[in-house]
C-alpha atoms as a PDB file:
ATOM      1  CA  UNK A   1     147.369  65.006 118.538  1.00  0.00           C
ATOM      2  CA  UNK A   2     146.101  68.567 117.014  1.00  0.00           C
ATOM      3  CA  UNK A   3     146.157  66.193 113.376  1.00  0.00           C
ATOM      4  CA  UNK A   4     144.632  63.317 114.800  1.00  0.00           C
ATOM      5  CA  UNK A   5     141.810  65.989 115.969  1.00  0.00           C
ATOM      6  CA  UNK A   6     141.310  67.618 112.651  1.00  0.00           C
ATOM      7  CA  UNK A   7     141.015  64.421 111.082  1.00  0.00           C
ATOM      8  CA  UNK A   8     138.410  62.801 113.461  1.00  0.00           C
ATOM      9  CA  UNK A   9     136.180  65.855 113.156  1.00  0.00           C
ATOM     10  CA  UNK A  10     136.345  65.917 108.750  1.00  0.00           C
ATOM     11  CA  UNK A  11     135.108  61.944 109.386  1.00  0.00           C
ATOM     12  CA  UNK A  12     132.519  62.696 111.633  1.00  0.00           C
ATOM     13  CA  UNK A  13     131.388  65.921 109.873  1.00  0.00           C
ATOM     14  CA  UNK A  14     131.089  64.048 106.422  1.00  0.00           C
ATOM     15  CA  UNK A  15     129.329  60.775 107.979  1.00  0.00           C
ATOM     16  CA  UNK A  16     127.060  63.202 109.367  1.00  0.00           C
ATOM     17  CA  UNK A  17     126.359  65.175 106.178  1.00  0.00           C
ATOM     18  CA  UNK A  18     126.018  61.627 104.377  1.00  0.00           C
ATOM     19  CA  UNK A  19     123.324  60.560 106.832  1.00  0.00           C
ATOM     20  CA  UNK A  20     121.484  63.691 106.443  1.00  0.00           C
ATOM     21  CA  UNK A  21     121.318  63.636 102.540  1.00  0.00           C
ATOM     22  CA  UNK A  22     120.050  59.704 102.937  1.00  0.00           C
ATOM     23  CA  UNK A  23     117.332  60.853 105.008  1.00  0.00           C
ATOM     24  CA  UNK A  24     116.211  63.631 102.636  1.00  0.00           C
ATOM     25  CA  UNK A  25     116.616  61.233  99.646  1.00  0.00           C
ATOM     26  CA  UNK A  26     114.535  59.433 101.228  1.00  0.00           C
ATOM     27  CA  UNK A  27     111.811  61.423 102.595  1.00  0.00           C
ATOM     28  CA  UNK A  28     111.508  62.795  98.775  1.00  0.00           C
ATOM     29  CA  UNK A  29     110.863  59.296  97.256  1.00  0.00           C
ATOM     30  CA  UNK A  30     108.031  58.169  99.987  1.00  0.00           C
ATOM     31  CA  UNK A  31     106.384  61.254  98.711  1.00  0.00           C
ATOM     32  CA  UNK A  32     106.905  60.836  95.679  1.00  0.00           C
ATOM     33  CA  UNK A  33     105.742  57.339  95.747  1.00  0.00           C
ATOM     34  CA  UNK A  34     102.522  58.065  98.001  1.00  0.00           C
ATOM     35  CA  UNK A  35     101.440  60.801  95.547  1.00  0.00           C
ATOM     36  CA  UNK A  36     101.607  58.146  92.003  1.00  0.00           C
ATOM     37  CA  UNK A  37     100.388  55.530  93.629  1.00  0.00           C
ATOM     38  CA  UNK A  38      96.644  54.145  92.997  1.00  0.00           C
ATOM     39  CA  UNK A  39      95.570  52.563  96.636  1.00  0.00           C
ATOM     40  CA  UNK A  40      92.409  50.052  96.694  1.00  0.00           C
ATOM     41  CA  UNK A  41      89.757  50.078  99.731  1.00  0.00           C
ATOM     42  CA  UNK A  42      86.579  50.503 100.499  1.00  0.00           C
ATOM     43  CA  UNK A  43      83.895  52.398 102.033  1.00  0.00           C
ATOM     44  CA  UNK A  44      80.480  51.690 103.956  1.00  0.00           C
ATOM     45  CA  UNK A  45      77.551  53.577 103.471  1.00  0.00           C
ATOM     46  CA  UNK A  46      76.718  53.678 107.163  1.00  0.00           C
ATOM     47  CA  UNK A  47      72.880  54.490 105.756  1.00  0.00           C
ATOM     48  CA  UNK A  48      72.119  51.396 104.127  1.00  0.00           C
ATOM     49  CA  UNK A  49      75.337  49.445 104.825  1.00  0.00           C
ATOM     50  CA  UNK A  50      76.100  49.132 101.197  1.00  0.00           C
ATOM     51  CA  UNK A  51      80.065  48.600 100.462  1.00  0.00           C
ATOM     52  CA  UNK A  52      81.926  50.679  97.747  1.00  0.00           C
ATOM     53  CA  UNK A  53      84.966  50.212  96.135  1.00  0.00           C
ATOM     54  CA  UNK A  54      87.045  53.378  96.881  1.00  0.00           C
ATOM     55  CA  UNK A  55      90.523  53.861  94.660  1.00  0.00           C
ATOM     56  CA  UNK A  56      93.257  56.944  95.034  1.00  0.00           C
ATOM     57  CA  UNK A  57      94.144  58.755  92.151  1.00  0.00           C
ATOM     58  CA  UNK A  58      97.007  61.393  92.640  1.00  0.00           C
ATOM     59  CA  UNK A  59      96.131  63.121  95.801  1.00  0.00           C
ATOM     60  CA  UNK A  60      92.228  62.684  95.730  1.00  0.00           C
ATOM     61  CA  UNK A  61      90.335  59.392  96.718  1.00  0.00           C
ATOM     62  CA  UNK A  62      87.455  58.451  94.722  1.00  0.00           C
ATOM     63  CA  UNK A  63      84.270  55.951  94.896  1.00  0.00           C
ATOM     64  CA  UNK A  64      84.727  53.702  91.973  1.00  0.00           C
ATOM     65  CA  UNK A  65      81.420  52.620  91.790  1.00  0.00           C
ATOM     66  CA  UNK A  66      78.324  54.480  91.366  1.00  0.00           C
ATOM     67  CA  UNK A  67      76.797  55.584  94.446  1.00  0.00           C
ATOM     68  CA  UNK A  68      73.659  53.540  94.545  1.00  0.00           C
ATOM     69  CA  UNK A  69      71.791  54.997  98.037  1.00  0.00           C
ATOM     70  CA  UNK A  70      68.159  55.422  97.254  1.00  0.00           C
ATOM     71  CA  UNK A  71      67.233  58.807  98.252  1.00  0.00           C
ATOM     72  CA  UNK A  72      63.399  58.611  97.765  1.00  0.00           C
ATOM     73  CA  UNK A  73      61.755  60.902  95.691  1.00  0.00           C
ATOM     74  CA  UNK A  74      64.946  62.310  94.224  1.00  0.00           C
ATOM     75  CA  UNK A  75      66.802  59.478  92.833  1.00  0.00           C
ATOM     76  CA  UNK A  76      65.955  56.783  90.066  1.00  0.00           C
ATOM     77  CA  UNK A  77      66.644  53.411  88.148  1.00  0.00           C
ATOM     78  CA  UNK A  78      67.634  53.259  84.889  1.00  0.00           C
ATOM     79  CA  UNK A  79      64.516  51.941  82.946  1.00  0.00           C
ATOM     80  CA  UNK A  80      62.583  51.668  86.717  1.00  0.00           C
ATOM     81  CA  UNK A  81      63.956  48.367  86.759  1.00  0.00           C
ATOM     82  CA  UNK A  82      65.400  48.248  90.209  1.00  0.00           C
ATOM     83  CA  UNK A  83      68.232  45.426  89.016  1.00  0.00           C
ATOM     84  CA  UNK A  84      70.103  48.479  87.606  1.00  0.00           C
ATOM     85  CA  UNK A  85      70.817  49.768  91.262  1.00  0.00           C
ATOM     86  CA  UNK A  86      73.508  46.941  92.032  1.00  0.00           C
ATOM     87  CA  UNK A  87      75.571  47.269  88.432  1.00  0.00           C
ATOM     88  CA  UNK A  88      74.966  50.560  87.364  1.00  0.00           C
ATOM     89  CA  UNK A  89      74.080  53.100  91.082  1.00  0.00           C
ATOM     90  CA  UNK A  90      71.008  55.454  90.803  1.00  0.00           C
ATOM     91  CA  UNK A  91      70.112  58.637  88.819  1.00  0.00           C
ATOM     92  CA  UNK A  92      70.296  61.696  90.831  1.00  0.00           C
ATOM     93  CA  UNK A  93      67.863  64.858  90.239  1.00  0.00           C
ATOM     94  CA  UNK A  94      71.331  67.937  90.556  1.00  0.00           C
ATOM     95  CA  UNK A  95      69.605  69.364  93.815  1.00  0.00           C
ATOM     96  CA  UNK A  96      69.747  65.926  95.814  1.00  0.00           C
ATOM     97  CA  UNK A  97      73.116  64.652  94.270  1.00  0.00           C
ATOM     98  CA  UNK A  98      74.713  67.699  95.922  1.00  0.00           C
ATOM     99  CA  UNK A  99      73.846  66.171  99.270  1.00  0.00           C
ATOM    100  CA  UNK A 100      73.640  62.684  98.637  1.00  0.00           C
ATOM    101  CA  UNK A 101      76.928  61.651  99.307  1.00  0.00           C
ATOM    102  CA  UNK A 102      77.597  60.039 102.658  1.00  0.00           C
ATOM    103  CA  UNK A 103      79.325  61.658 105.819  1.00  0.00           C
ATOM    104  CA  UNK A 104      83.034  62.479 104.889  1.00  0.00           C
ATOM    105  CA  UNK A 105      82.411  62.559 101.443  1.00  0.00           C
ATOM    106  CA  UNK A 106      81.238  64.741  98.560  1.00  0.00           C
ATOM    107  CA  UNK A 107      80.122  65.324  95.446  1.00  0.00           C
ATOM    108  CA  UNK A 108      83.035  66.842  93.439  1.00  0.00           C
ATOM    109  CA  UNK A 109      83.144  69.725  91.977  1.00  0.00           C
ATOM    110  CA  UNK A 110      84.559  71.295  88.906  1.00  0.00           C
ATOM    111  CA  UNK A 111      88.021  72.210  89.884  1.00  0.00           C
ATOM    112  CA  UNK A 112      88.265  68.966  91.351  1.00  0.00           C
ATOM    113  CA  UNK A 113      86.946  66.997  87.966  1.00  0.00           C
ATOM    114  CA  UNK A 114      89.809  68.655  86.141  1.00  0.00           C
ATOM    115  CA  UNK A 115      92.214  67.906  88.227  1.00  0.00           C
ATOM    116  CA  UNK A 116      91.154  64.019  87.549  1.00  0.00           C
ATOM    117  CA  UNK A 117      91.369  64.707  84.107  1.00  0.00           C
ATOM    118  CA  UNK A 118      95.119  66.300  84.549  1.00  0.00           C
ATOM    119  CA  UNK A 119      96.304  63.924  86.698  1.00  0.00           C
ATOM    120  CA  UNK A 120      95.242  61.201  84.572  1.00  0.00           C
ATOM    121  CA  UNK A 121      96.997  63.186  80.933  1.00  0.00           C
ATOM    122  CA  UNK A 122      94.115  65.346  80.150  1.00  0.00           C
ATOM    123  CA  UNK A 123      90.549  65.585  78.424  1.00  0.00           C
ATOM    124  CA  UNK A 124      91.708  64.232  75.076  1.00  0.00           C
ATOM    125  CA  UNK A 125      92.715  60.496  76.872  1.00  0.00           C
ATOM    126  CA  UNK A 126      91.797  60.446  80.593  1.00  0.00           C
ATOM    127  CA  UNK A 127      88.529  59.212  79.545  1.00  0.00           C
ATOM    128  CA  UNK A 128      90.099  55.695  78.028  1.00  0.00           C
ATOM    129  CA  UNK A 129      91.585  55.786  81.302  1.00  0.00           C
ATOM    130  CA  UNK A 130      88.932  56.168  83.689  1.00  0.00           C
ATOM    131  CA  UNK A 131      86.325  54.054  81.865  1.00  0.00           C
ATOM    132  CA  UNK A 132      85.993  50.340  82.981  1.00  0.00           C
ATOM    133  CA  UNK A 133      87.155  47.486  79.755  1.00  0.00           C
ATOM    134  CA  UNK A 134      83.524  45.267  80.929  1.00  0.00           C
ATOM    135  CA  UNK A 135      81.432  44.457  77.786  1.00  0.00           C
ATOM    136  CA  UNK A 136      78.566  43.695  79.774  1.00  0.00           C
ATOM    137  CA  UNK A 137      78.469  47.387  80.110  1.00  0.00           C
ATOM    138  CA  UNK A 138      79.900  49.124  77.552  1.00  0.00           C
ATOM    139  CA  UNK A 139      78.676  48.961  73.727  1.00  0.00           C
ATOM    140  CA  UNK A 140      81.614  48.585  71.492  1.00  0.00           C
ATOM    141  CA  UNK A 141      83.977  49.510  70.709  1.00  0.00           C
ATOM    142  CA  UNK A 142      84.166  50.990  73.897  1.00  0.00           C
ATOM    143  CA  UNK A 143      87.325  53.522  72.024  1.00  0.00           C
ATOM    144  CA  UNK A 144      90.321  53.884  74.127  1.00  0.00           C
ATOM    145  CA  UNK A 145      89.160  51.583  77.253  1.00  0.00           C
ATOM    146  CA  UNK A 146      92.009  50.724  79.584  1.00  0.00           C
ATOM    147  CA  UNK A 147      90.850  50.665  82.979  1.00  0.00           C
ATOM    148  CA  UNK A 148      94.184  51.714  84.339  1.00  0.00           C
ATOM    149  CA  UNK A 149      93.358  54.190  86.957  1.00  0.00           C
ATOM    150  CA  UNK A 150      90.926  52.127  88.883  1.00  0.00           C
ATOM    151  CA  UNK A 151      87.902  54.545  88.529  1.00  0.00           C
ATOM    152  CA  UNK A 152      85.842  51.633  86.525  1.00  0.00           C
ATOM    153  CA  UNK A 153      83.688  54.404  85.110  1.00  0.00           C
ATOM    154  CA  UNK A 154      80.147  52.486  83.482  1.00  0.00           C
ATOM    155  CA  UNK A 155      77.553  53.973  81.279  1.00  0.00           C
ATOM    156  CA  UNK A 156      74.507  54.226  83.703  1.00  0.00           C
ATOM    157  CA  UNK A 157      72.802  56.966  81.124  1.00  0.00           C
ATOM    158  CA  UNK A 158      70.743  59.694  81.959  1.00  0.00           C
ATOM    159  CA  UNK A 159      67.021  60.241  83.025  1.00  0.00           C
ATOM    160  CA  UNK A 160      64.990  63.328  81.333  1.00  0.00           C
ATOM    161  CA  UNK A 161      62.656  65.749  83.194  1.00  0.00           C
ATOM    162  CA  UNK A 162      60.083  64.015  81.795  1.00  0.00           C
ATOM    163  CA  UNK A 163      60.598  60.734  82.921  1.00  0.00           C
ATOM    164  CA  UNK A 164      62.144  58.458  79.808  1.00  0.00           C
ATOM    165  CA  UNK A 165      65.831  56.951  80.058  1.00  0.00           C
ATOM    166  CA  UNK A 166      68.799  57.336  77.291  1.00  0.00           C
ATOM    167  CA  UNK A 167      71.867  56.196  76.442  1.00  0.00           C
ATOM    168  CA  UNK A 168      72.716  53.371  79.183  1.00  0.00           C
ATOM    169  CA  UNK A 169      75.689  51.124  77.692  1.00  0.00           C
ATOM    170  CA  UNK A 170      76.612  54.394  75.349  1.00  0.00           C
ATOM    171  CA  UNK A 171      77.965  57.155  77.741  1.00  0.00           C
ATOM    172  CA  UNK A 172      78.535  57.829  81.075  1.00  0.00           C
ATOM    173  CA  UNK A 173      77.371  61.620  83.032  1.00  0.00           C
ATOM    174  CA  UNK A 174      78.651  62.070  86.298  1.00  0.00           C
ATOM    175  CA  UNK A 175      77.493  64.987  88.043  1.00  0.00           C
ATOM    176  CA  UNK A 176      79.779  68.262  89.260  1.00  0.00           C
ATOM    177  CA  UNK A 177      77.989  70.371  92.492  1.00  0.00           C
ATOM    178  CA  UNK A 178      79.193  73.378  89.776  1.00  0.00           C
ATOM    179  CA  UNK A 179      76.270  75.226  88.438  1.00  0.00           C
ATOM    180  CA  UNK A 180      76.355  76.167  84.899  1.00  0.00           C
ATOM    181  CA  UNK A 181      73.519  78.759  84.820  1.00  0.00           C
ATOM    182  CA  UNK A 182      70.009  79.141  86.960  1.00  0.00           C
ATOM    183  CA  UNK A 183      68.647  75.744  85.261  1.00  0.00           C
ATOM    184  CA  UNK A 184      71.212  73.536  84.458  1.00  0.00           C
ATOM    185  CA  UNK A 185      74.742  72.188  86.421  1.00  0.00           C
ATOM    186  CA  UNK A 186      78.101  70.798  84.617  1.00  0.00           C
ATOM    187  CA  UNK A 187      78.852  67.619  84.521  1.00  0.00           C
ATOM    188  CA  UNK A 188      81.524  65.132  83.118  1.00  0.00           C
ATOM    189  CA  UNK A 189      81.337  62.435  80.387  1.00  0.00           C
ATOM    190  CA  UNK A 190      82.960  60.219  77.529  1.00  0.00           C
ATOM    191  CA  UNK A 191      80.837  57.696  76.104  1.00  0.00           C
ATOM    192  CA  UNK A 192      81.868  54.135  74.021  1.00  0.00           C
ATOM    193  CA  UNK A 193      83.088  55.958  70.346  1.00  0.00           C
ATOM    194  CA  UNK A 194      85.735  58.373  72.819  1.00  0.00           C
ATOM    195  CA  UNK A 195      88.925  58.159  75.641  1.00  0.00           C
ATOM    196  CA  UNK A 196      88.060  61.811  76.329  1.00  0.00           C
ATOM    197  CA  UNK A 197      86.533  63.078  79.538  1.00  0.00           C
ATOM    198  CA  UNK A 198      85.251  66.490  79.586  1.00  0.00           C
ATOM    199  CA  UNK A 199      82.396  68.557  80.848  1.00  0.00           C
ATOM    200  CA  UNK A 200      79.398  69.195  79.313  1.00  0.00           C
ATOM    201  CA  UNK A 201      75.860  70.229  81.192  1.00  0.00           C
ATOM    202  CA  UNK A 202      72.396  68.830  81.787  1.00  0.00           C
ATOM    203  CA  UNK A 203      69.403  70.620  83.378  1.00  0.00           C
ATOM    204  CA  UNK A 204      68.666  70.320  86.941  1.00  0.00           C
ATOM    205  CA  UNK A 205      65.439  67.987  86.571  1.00  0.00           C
ATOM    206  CA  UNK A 206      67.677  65.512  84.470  1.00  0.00           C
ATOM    207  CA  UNK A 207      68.753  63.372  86.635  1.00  0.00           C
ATOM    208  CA  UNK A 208      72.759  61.419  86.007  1.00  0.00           C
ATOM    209  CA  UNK A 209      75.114  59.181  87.973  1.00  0.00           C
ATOM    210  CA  UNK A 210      77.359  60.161  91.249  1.00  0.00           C
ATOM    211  CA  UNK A 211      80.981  59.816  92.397  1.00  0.00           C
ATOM    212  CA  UNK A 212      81.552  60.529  95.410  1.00  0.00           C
ATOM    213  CA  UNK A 213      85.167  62.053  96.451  1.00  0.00           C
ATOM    214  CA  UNK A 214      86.742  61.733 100.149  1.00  0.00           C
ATOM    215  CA  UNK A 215      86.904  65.246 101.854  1.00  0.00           C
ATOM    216  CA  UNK A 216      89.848  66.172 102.673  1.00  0.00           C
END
Protein backbone atom coordinates (compact mmCIF):
# COMPACT_ATOMS: atom_id res chain seq x y z
CA UNK A 1 0.00 0.00 0.00
CA UNK A 2 3.00 2.38 1.39
CA UNK A 3 4.48 1.62 -2.62
CA UNK A 4 1.36 2.11 -4.25
CA UNK A 5 1.40 5.62 -2.22
CA UNK A 6 4.84 6.68 -3.19
CA UNK A 7 4.14 5.95 -6.62
CA UNK A 8 0.77 7.85 -6.98
CA UNK A 9 2.32 10.95 -5.44
CA UNK A 10 5.84 10.89 -8.09
CA UNK A 11 2.76 10.77 -10.95
CA UNK A 12 0.89 13.42 -9.62
CA UNK A 13 3.91 15.56 -8.59
CA UNK A 14 5.45 15.30 -12.21
CA UNK A 15 1.94 15.88 -14.10
CA UNK A 16 1.79 18.79 -11.98
CA UNK A 17 5.29 20.14 -12.67
CA UNK A 18 4.55 19.35 -16.51
CA UNK A 19 1.43 21.51 -16.44
CA UNK A 20 3.17 24.27 -14.79
CA UNK A 21 6.16 24.48 -17.30
CA UNK A 22 3.28 24.40 -20.29
CA UNK A 23 1.75 27.31 -18.81
CA UNK A 24 4.99 29.31 -18.49
CA UNK A 25 6.02 28.20 -22.03
CA UNK A 26 3.29 29.56 -22.90
CA UNK A 27 2.80 32.76 -21.23
CA UNK A 28 6.52 33.55 -22.66
CA UNK A 29 5.53 33.06 -26.36
CA UNK A 30 2.13 35.32 -26.19
CA UNK A 31 4.58 37.90 -25.09
CA UNK A 32 6.82 37.32 -27.16
CA UNK A 33 4.48 37.29 -30.00
CA UNK A 34 2.45 40.54 -28.84
CA UNK A 35 5.74 42.49 -28.60
CA UNK A 36 7.00 41.53 -32.73
CA UNK A 37 3.93 41.81 -33.97
CA UNK A 38 2.82 44.92 -36.30
CA UNK A 39 -1.18 45.36 -35.48
CA UNK A 40 -3.37 47.54 -38.08
CA UNK A 41 -6.30 50.01 -36.82
CA UNK A 42 -7.33 53.14 -36.79
CA UNK A 43 -8.00 56.26 -35.08
CA UNK A 44 -10.65 59.23 -35.24
CA UNK A 45 -9.79 62.62 -34.85
CA UNK A 46 -12.80 63.38 -32.68
CA UNK A 47 -12.04 67.30 -33.89
CA UNK A 48 -12.74 67.05 -37.39
CA UNK A 49 -13.74 63.36 -37.62
CA UNK A 50 -10.92 62.60 -39.93
CA UNK A 51 -9.80 58.69 -39.82
CA UNK A 52 -6.07 57.64 -39.51
CA UNK A 53 -4.43 54.64 -40.12
CA UNK A 54 -2.72 53.69 -36.79
CA UNK A 55 0.04 50.59 -36.97
CA UNK A 56 2.14 48.99 -33.77
CA UNK A 57 5.64 48.79 -34.00
CA UNK A 58 7.41 46.92 -31.04
CA UNK A 59 5.76 48.26 -28.00
CA UNK A 60 4.73 51.81 -29.32
CA UNK A 61 1.63 52.52 -31.62
CA UNK A 62 2.02 54.97 -34.26
CA UNK A 63 -0.25 57.18 -36.78
CA UNK A 64 0.82 56.07 -40.17
CA UNK A 65 -0.38 58.85 -41.89
CA UNK A 66 0.38 62.39 -41.52
CA UNK A 67 -1.71 64.14 -39.15
CA UNK A 68 -3.65 66.44 -41.38
CA UNK A 69 -5.93 68.62 -38.58
CA UNK A 70 -5.85 72.21 -39.63
CA UNK A 71 -4.85 74.16 -36.71
CA UNK A 72 -5.40 77.74 -38.09
CA UNK A 73 -2.79 80.07 -38.08
CA UNK A 74 -0.14 77.53 -37.17
CA UNK A 75 -0.31 74.88 -39.69
CA UNK A 76 0.10 74.86 -43.62
CA UNK A 77 -0.22 73.15 -47.16
CA UNK A 78 2.46 72.22 -49.06
CA UNK A 79 2.54 74.77 -52.00
CA UNK A 80 -0.98 76.45 -50.33
CA UNK A 81 -2.65 74.09 -52.43
CA UNK A 82 -5.11 72.62 -50.02
CA UNK A 83 -5.22 69.05 -52.18
CA UNK A 84 -1.94 68.29 -50.32
CA UNK A 85 -3.89 67.97 -46.92
CA UNK A 86 -5.57 64.50 -47.89
CA UNK A 87 -2.12 62.71 -49.38
CA UNK A 88 0.51 64.37 -47.74
CA UNK A 89 -1.11 65.96 -43.76
CA UNK A 90 -0.17 69.63 -42.92
CA UNK A 91 3.05 71.54 -42.01
CA UNK A 92 3.30 72.32 -38.43
CA UNK A 93 5.09 75.66 -37.04
CA UNK A 94 7.39 73.37 -33.71
CA UNK A 95 5.30 75.41 -31.04
CA UNK A 96 1.76 74.13 -32.32
CA UNK A 97 2.94 70.55 -33.41
CA UNK A 98 3.77 70.00 -29.73
CA UNK A 99 0.07 70.27 -28.99
CA UNK A 100 -1.52 69.35 -32.03
CA UNK A 101 -1.94 65.89 -31.58
CA UNK A 102 -5.37 64.68 -30.54
CA UNK A 103 -6.53 63.52 -26.95
CA UNK A 104 -4.53 60.29 -26.01
CA UNK A 105 -1.91 60.96 -28.25
CA UNK A 106 1.37 62.82 -28.70
CA UNK A 107 3.91 64.12 -30.47
CA UNK A 108 6.99 61.89 -29.88
CA UNK A 109 9.84 62.74 -28.62
CA UNK A 110 13.46 61.96 -29.02
CA UNK A 111 13.97 58.97 -26.89
CA UNK A 112 10.98 57.66 -28.33
CA UNK A 113 12.20 58.33 -32.22
CA UNK A 114 15.21 56.19 -31.43
CA UNK A 115 13.65 53.64 -30.10
CA UNK A 116 11.68 53.39 -33.67
CA UNK A 117 14.83 53.47 -35.25
CA UNK A 118 16.21 50.43 -32.88
CA UNK A 119 13.39 48.51 -33.02
CA UNK A 120 13.24 48.67 -36.63
CA UNK A 121 17.62 47.71 -36.99
CA UNK A 122 18.88 51.15 -36.57
CA UNK A 123 19.61 54.63 -38.33
CA UNK A 124 21.69 53.15 -41.14
CA UNK A 125 18.32 50.96 -42.56
CA UNK A 126 15.18 51.75 -40.50
CA UNK A 127 14.58 54.46 -42.87
CA UNK A 128 14.05 51.86 -46.05
CA UNK A 129 11.85 50.43 -43.58
CA UNK A 130 9.64 53.02 -42.46
CA UNK A 131 9.28 54.84 -45.80
CA UNK A 132 6.16 53.93 -47.95
CA UNK A 133 7.27 51.97 -51.80
CA UNK A 134 4.28 54.67 -53.61
CA UNK A 135 5.82 56.44 -56.67
CA UNK A 136 3.21 58.87 -56.70
CA UNK A 137 5.08 60.15 -53.77
CA UNK A 138 8.40 59.40 -53.72
CA UNK A 139 11.04 60.57 -56.51
CA UNK A 140 13.20 57.70 -57.47
CA UNK A 141 14.86 55.78 -56.69
CA UNK A 142 13.27 56.03 -53.56
CA UNK A 143 16.89 53.89 -52.07
CA UNK A 144 16.09 51.13 -49.77
CA UNK A 145 12.05 51.44 -49.82
CA UNK A 146 10.33 48.42 -48.32
CA UNK A 147 7.39 49.44 -46.53
CA UNK A 148 7.65 46.61 -44.09
CA UNK A 149 6.87 48.14 -40.82
CA UNK A 150 3.64 49.74 -41.75
CA UNK A 151 4.69 53.39 -40.91
CA UNK A 152 4.11 54.44 -44.82
CA UNK A 153 6.38 57.39 -44.16
CA UNK A 154 5.78 60.15 -47.46
CA UNK A 155 7.82 63.12 -48.36
CA UNK A 156 5.42 66.05 -47.40
CA UNK A 157 8.67 68.59 -47.38
CA UNK A 158 9.17 71.40 -45.33
CA UNK A 159 7.86 75.08 -45.17
CA UNK A 160 10.56 78.03 -44.42
CA UNK A 161 10.02 80.99 -42.02
CA UNK A 162 9.55 82.89 -44.81
CA UNK A 163 6.86 81.32 -46.43
CA UNK A 164 8.30 79.18 -49.68
CA UNK A 165 8.01 75.20 -49.75
CA UNK A 166 11.04 72.56 -50.46
CA UNK A 167 11.69 69.30 -51.09
CA UNK A 168 8.07 67.54 -51.29
CA UNK A 169 8.56 64.03 -53.16
CA UNK A 170 12.50 64.25 -51.96
CA UNK A 171 12.53 63.82 -48.09
CA UNK A 172 10.44 63.44 -45.38
CA UNK A 173 10.87 65.74 -41.62
CA UNK A 174 8.85 64.62 -38.94
CA UNK A 175 8.95 66.63 -35.97
CA UNK A 176 10.39 65.50 -32.22
CA UNK A 177 8.71 67.82 -29.07
CA UNK A 178 12.85 67.70 -28.23
CA UNK A 179 14.36 71.08 -28.40
CA UNK A 180 17.70 71.37 -29.88
CA UNK A 181 18.67 74.89 -28.69
CA UNK A 182 16.47 78.30 -27.92
CA UNK A 183 15.52 78.52 -31.84
CA UNK A 184 15.41 75.39 -33.36
CA UNK A 185 13.84 71.58 -32.29
CA UNK A 186 15.15 67.99 -33.63
CA UNK A 187 13.53 66.25 -35.87
CA UNK A 188 13.75 62.94 -37.94
CA UNK A 189 14.27 62.29 -41.69
CA UNK A 190 15.56 60.09 -44.73
CA UNK A 191 14.75 61.31 -48.01
CA UNK A 192 14.52 59.21 -51.70
CA UNK A 193 18.72 58.71 -52.34
CA UNK A 194 18.76 56.95 -48.36
CA UNK A 195 17.11 53.81 -45.98
CA UNK A 196 18.52 55.80 -43.05
CA UNK A 197 16.42 57.60 -40.48
CA UNK A 198 18.10 59.91 -38.22
CA UNK A 199 17.71 63.26 -36.59
CA UNK A 200 18.65 66.33 -37.80
CA UNK A 201 17.02 69.98 -36.72
CA UNK A 202 15.00 72.79 -38.24
CA UNK A 203 14.16 76.18 -36.64
CA UNK A 204 11.04 76.72 -34.83
CA UNK A 205 9.28 79.02 -37.58
CA UNK A 206 9.95 76.14 -40.19
CA UNK A 207 7.24 74.40 -40.17
CA UNK A 208 7.44 69.99 -41.04
CA UNK A 209 5.10 67.00 -40.91
CA UNK A 210 3.59 65.14 -37.60
CA UNK A 211 3.26 61.58 -36.26
CA UNK A 212 1.44 61.22 -33.72
CA UNK A 213 2.29 58.27 -31.06
CA UNK A 214 -0.46 56.62 -28.61
CA UNK A 215 0.29 57.57 -24.90
CA UNK A 216 0.82 55.07 -22.98
Amino acid sequence: MEKRNLLWNIFLLTFLFSAACSSVDSDKSDKSVESDKSVENKLIDKRDGKTYKTIKIGNQVWMSENLGYNAEGNSFVYDDNESYSETHGRLYLWRRACKVCPEGWHLPNNTELVALSDYLGGNEIAGGKLKGTSKTYWKSPNTGATGTSGFSMIPGGYRSGKGSYHRKGITSYIWSSTKKDKGSALCWTTDYRREDFRPTSLYMNHAASVRCVKDN
